[in-house]
C-alpha atoms as a PDB file:
ATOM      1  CA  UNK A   1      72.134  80.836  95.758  1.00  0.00           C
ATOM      2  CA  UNK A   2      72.502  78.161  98.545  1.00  0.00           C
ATOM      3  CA  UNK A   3      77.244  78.877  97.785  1.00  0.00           C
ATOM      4  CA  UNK A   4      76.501  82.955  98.183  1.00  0.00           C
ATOM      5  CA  UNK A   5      75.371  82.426 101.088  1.00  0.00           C
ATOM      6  CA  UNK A   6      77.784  80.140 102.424  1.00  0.00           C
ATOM      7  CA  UNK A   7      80.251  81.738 101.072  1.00  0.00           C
ATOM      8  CA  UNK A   8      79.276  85.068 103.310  1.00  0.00           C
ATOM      9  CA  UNK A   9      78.320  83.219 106.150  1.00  0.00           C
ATOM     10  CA  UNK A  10      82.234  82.149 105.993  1.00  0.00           C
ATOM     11  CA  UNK A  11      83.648  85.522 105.018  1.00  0.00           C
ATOM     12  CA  UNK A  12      81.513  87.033 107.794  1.00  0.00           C
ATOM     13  CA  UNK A  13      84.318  87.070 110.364  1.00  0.00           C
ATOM     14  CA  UNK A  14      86.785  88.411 107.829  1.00  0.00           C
ATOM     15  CA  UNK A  15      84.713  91.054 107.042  1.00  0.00           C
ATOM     16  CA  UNK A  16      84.111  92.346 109.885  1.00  0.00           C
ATOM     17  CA  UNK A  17      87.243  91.948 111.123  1.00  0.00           C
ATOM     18  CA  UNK A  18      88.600  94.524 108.759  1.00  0.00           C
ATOM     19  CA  UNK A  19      85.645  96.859 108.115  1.00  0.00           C
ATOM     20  CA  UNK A  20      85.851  97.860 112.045  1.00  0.00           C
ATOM     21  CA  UNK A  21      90.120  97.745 112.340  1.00  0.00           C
ATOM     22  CA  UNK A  22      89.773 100.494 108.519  1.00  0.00           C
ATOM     23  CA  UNK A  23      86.760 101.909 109.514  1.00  0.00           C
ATOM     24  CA  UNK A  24      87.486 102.627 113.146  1.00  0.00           C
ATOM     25  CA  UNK A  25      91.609 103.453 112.650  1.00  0.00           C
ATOM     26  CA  UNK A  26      90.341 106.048 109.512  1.00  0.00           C
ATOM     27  CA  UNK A  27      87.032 107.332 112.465  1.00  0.00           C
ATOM     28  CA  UNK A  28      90.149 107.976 115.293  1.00  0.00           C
ATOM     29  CA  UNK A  29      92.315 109.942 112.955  1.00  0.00           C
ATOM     30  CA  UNK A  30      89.489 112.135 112.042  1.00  0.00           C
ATOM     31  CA  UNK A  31      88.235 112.862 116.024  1.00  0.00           C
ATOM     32  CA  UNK A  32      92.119 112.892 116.525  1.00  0.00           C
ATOM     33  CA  UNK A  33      92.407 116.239 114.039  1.00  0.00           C
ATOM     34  CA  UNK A  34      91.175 118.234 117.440  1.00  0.00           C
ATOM     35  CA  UNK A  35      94.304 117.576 119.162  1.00  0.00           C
ATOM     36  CA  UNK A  36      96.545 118.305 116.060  1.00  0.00           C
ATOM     37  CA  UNK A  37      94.757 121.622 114.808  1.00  0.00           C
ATOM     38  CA  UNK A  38      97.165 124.067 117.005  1.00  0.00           C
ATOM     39  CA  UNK A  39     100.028 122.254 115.428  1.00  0.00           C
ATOM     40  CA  UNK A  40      98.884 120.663 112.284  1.00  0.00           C
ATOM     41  CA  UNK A  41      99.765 124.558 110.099  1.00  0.00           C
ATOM     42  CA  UNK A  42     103.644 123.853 110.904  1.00  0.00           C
ATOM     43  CA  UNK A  43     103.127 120.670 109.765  1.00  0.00           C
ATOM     44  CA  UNK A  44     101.290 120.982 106.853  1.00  0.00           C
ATOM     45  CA  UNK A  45     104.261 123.919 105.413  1.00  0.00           C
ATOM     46  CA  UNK A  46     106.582 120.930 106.307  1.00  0.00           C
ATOM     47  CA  UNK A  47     105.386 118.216 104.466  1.00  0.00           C
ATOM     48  CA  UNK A  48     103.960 120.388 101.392  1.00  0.00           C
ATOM     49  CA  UNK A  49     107.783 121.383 100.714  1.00  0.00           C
ATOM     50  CA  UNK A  50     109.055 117.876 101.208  1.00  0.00           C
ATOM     51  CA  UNK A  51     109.491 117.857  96.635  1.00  0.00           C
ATOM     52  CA  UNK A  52     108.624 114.714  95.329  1.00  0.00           C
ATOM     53  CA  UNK A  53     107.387 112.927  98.463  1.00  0.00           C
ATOM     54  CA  UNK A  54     104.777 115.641  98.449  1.00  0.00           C
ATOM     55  CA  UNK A  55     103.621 115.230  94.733  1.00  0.00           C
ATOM     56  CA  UNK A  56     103.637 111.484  95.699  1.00  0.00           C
ATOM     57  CA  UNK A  57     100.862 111.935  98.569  1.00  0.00           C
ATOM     58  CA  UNK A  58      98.973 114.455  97.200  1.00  0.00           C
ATOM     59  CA  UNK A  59     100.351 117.151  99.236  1.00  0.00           C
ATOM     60  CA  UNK A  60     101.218 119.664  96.758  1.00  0.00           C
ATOM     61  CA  UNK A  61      96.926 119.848  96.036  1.00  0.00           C
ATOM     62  CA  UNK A  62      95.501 120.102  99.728  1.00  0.00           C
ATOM     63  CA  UNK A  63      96.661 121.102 102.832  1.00  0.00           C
ATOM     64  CA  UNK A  64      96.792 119.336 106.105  1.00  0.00           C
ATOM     65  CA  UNK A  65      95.882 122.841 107.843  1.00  0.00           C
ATOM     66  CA  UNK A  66      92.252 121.787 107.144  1.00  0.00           C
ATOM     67  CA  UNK A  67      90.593 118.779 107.899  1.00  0.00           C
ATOM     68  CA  UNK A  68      89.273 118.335 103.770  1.00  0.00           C
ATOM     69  CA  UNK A  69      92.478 117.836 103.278  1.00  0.00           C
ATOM     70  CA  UNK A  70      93.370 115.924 106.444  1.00  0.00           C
ATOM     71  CA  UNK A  71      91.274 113.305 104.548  1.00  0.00           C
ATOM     72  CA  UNK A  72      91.831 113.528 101.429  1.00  0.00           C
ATOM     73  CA  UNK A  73      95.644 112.794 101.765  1.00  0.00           C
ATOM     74  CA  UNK A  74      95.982 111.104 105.493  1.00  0.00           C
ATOM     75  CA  UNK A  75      92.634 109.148 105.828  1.00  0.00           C
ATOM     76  CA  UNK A  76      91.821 108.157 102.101  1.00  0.00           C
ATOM     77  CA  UNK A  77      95.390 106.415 101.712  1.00  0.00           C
ATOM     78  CA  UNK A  78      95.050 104.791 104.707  1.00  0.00           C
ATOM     79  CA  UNK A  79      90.916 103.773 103.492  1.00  0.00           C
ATOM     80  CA  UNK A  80      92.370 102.940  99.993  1.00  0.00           C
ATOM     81  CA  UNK A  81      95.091 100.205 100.591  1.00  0.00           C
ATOM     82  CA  UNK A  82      93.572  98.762 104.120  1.00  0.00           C
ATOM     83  CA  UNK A  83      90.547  98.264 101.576  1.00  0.00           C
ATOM     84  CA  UNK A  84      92.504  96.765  99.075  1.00  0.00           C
ATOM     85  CA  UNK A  85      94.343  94.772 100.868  1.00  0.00           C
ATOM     86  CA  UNK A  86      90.833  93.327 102.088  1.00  0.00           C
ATOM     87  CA  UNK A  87      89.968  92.715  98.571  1.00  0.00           C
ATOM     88  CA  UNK A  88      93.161  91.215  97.601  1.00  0.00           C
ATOM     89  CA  UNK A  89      93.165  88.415 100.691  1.00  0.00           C
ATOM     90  CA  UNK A  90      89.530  87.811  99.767  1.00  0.00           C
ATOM     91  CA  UNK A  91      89.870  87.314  96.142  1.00  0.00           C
ATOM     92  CA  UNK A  92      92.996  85.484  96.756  1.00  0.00           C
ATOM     93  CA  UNK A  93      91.179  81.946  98.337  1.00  0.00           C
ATOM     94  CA  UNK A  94      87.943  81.908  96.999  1.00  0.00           C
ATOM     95  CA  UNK A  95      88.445  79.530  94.463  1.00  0.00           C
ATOM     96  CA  UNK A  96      92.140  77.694  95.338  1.00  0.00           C
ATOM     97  CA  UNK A  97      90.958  76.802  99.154  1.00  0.00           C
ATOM     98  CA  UNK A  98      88.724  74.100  97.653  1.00  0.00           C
ATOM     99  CA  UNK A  99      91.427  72.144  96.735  1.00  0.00           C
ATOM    100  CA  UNK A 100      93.778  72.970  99.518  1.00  0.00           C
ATOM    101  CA  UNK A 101      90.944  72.168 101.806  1.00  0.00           C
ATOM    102  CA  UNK A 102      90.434  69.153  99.881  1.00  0.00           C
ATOM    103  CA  UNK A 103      86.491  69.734  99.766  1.00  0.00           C
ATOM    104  CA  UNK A 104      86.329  70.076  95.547  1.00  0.00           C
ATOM    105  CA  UNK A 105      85.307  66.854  95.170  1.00  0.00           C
ATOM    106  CA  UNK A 106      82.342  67.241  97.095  1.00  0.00           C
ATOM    107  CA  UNK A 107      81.558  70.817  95.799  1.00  0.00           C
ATOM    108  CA  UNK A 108      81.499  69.547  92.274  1.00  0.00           C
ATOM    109  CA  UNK A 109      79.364  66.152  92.657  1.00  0.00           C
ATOM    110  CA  UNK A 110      76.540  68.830  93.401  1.00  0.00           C
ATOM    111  CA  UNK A 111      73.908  69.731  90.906  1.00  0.00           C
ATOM    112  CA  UNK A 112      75.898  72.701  89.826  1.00  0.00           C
ATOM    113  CA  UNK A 113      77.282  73.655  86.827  1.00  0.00           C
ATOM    114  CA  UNK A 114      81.591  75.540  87.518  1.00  0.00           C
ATOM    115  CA  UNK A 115      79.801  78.554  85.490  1.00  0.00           C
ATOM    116  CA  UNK A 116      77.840  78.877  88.536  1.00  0.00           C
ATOM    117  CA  UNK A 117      79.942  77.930  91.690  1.00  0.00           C
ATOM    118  CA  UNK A 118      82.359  80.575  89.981  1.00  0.00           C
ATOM    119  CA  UNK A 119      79.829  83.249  89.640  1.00  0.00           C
ATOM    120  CA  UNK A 120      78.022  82.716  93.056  1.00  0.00           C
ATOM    121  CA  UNK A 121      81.713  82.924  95.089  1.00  0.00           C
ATOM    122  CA  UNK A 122      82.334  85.927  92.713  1.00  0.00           C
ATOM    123  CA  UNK A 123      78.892  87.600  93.884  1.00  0.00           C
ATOM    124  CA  UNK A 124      79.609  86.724  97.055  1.00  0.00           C
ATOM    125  CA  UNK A 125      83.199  88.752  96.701  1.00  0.00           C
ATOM    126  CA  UNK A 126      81.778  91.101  95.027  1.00  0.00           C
ATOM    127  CA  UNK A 127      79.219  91.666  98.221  1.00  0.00           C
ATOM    128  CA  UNK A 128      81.891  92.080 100.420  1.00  0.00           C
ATOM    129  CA  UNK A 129      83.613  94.578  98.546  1.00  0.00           C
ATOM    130  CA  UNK A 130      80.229  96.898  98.529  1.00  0.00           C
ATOM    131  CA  UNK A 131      78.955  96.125 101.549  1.00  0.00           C
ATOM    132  CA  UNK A 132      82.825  97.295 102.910  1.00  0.00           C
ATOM    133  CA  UNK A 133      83.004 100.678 101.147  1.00  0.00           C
ATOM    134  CA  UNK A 134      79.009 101.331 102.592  1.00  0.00           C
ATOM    135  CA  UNK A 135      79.826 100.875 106.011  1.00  0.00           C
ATOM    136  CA  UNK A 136      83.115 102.801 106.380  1.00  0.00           C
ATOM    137  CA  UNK A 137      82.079 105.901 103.980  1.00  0.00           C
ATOM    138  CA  UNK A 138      79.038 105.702 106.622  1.00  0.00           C
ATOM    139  CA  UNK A 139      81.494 105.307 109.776  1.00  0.00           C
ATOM    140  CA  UNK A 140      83.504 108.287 107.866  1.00  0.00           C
ATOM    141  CA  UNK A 141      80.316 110.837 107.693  1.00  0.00           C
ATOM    142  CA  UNK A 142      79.809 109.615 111.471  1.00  0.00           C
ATOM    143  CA  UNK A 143      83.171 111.211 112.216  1.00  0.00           C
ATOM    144  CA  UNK A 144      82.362 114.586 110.236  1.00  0.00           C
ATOM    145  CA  UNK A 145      79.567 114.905 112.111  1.00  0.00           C
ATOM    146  CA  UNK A 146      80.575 114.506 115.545  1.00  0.00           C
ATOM    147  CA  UNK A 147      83.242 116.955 114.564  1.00  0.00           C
ATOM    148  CA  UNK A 148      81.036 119.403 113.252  1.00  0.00           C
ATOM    149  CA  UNK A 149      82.681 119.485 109.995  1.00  0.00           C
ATOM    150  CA  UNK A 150      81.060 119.282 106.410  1.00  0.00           C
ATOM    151  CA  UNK A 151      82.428 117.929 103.412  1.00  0.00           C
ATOM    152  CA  UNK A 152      81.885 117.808  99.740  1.00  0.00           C
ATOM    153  CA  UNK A 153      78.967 115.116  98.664  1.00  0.00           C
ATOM    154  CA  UNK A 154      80.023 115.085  95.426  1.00  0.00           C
ATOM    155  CA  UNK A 155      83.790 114.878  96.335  1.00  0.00           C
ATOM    156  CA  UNK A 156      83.284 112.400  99.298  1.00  0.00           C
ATOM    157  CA  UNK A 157      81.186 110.014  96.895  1.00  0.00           C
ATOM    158  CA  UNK A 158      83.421 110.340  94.002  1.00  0.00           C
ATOM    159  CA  UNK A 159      86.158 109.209  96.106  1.00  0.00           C
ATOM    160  CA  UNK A 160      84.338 106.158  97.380  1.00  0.00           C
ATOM    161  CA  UNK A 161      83.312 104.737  93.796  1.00  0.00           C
ATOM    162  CA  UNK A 162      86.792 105.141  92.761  1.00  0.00           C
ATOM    163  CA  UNK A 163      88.122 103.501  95.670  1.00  0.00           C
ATOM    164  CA  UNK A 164      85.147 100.913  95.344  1.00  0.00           C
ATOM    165  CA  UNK A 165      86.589 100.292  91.211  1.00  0.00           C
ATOM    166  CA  UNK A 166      89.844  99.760  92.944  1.00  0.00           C
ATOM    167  CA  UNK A 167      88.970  97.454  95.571  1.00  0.00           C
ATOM    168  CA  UNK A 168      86.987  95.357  92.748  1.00  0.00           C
ATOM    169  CA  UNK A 169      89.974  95.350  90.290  1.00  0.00           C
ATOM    170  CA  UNK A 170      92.344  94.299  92.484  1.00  0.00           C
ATOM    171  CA  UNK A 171      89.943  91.449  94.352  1.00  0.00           C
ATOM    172  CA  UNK A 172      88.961  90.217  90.756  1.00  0.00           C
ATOM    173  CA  UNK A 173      93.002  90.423  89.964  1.00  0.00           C
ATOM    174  CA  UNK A 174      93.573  88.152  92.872  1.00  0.00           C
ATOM    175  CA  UNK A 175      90.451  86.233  92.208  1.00  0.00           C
ATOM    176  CA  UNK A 176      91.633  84.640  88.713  1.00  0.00           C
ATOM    177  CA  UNK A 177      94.986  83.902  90.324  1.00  0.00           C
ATOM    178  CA  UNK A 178      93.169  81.401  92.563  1.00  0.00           C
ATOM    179  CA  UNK A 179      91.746  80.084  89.965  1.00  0.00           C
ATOM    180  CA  UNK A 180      95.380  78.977  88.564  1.00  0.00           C
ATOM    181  CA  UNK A 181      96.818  78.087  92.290  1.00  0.00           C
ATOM    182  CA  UNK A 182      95.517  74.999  94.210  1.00  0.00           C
ATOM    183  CA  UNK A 183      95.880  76.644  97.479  1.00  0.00           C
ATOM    184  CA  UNK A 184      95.194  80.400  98.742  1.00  0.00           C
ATOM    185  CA  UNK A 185      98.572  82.552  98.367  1.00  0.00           C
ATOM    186  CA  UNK A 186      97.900  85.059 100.912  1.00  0.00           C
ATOM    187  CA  UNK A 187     101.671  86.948 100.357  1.00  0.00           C
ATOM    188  CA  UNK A 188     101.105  87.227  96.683  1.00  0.00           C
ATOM    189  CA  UNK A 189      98.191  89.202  96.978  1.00  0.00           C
ATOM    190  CA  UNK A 190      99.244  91.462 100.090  1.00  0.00           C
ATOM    191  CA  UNK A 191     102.770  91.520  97.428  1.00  0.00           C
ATOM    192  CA  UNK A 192     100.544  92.477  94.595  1.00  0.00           C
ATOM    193  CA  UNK A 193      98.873  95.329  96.821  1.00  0.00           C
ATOM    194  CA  UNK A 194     102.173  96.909  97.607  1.00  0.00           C
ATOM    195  CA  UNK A 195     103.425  97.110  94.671  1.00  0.00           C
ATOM    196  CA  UNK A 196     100.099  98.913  93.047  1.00  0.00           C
ATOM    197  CA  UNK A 197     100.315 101.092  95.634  1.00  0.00           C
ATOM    198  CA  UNK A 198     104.031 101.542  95.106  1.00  0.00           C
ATOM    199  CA  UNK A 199     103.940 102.011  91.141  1.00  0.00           C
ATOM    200  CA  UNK A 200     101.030 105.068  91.856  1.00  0.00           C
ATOM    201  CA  UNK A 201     103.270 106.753  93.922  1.00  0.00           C
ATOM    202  CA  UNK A 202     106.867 105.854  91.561  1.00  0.00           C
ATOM    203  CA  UNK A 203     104.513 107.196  88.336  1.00  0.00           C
ATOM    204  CA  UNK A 204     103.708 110.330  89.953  1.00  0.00           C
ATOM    205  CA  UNK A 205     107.776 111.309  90.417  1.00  0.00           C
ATOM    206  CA  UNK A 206     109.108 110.057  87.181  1.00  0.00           C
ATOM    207  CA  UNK A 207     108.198 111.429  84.061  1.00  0.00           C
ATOM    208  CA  UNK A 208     109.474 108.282  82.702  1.00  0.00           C
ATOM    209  CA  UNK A 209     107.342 105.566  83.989  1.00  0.00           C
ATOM    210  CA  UNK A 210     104.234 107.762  84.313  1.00  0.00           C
ATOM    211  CA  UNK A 211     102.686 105.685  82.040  1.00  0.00           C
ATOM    212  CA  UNK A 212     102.425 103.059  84.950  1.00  0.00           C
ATOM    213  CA  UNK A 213      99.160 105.004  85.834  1.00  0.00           C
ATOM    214  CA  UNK A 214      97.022 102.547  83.385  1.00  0.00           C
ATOM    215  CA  UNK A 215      98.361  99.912  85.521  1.00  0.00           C
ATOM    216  CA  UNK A 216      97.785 100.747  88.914  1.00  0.00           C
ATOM    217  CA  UNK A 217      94.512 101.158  90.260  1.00  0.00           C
ATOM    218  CA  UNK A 218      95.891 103.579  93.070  1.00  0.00           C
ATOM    219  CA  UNK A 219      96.484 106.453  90.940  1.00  0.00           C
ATOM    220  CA  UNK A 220      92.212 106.766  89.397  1.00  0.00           C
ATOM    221  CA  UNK A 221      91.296 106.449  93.144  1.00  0.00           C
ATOM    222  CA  UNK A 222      93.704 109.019  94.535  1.00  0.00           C
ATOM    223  CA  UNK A 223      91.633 111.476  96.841  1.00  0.00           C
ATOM    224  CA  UNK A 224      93.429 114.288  96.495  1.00  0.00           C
ATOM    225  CA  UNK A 225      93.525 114.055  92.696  1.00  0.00           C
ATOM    226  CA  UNK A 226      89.456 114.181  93.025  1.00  0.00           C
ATOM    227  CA  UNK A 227      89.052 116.575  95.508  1.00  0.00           C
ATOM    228  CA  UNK A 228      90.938 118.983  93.823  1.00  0.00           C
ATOM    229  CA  UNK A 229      89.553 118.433  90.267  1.00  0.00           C
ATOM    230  CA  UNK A 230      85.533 116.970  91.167  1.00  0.00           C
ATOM    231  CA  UNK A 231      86.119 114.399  88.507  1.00  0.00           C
ATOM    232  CA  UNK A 232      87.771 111.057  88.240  1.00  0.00           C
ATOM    233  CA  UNK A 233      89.976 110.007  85.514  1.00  0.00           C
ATOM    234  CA  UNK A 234      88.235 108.554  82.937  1.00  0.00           C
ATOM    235  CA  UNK A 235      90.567 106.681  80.850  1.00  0.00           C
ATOM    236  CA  UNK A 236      91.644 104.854  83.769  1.00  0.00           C
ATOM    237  CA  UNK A 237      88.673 104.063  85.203  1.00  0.00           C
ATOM    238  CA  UNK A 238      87.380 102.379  81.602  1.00  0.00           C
ATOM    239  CA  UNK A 239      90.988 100.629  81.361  1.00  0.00           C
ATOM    240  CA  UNK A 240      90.247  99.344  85.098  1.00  0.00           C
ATOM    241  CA  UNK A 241      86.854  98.218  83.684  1.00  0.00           C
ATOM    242  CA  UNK A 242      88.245  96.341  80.701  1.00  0.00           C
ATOM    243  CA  UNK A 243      90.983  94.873  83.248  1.00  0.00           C
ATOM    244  CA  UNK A 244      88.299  93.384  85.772  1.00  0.00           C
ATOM    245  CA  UNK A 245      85.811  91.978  83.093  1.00  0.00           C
ATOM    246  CA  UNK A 246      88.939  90.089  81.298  1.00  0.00           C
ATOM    247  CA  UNK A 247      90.397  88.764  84.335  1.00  0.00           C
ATOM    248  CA  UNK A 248      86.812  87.760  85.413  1.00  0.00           C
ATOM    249  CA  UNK A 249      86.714  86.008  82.151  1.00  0.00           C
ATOM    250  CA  UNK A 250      90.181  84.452  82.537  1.00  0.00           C
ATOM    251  CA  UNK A 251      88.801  83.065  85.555  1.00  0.00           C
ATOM    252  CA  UNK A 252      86.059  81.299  84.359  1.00  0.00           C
ATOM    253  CA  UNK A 253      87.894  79.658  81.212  1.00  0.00           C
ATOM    254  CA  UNK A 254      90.583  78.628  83.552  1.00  0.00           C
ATOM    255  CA  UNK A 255      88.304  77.000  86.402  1.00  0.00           C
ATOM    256  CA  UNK A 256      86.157  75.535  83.848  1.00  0.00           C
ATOM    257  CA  UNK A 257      88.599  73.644  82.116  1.00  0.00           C
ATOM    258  CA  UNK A 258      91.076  72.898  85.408  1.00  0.00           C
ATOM    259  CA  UNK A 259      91.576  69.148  86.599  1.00  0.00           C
ATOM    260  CA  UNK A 260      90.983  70.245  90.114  1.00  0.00           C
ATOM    261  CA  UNK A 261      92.795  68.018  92.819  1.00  0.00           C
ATOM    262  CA  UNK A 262      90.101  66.506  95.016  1.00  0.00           C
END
């Protein structure tokens, strides 16, 4: 396990780096719903009447007039894609900056099998992603509590698997692209992100595409969809399943059988 833990030690900065900017932006909104209560009724008529833009965020299911649903429109967006976009950067390199960084050669005169390298960086991804959801669903129950505010335990953790499933997808998405590309493509997977994110919300408007939503990994982890129901969407959750276990395996055929460029 000597790569895992390189492979953290490395990611260490990253990770931090964007558990505190999520973690502490998604904290200051919810110590900032003090200041907006007075005003925040007004607002919330406003936006749920706003027609499809409203269906889009989830504001036709919860109001902004209370601070459940302050988070589960506002706070769990912003949670959802910083996290994924986290997931997608770090999935993105694991594999392709060997070559770029021209240190493949070395990595594979070592007494270990590509089965293995693959599957320790992939732990070691897969560690982040955890390890990322933990610490801000714990920085998020700080903020509820120095409000005085409860929520849900059932919604609030049904949330944060989905959103963990999503972050995982997407990272494991990213991670079999690297194993195709010989250096880290940093634009294609913030690129990729948007455009998840983008399809959840075009699905959700028109009838005609909503099909899209066994595609897009935003639309099983949508708070407000799970706060307003206590469940999460099955079928979509098992078709995000099948998706990270075959791109996982595409990832492993792929590296195993790659000339890699020393």
């Amino acid at each position: 396990m000597i790569l895992y833990r390189h492979e953290m030690r490395m990611n260490l900065k990253s990770f931090l780096i964007w558990t505190l900017c999520v973690g502490a932006m998604c904290f200051g909104c919810i110590l900032l719903y003090t200041s907006l209560e007075d005003s925040i009724q007004g607002m919330a008529d406003m936006y749920s009447n706003m027609g499809a833009m409203s269906v889009a965020l989830g504001m036709d299911k919860m109001s902004l007039a209370t601070l459940r649903g302050f988070y589960g429109t506002e706070i769990a967006m912003m949670h959802g894609l910083g996290g994924a976009m986290f997931a997608a950067i770090s999935g993105i390199s694991l594999l392709s900056k060997e070559e770029s960084g021209h240190t493949s050669e070395f990595l594979n005169v070592l007494p270990v099998g590509r089965t293995n390298i693959l599957f320790q960086k992939y732990l070691a991804l897969f560690s982040n992603i955890i390890l990322f959801n933990l610490v801000c669903a714990a920085i998020y129950l700080l903020g509820f509590c120095f409000m005085g505010e409860q929520i849900s335990p059932q919604e609030f953790w049904l949330y944060h698997l989905a959103a963990t499933l999503m972050h995982l997808e997407i990272a494991t998405i990213c991670f079999m692209i690297s194993a195709f590309t010989r250096k880290p493509l940093p634009g294609a997977a913030l690129g990729l992100t948007i455009f998840l994110f983008a399809a959840d919300m075009m699905c959700r408007i028109i009838p005609a595409i909503k099909n899209l939503k066994y595609l897009t990994p935003f639309y099983y982890a949508n708070a407000a969809d799970i706060f307003t129901t206590t469940k999460v969407n099955l079928p979509c959750c098992m078709t995000a399943i099948a998706v990270t276990s075959i791109t996982l395996f595409i990832a492993l055929i792929r590296y195993k059988t790659k000339d890699l460029t020393p």
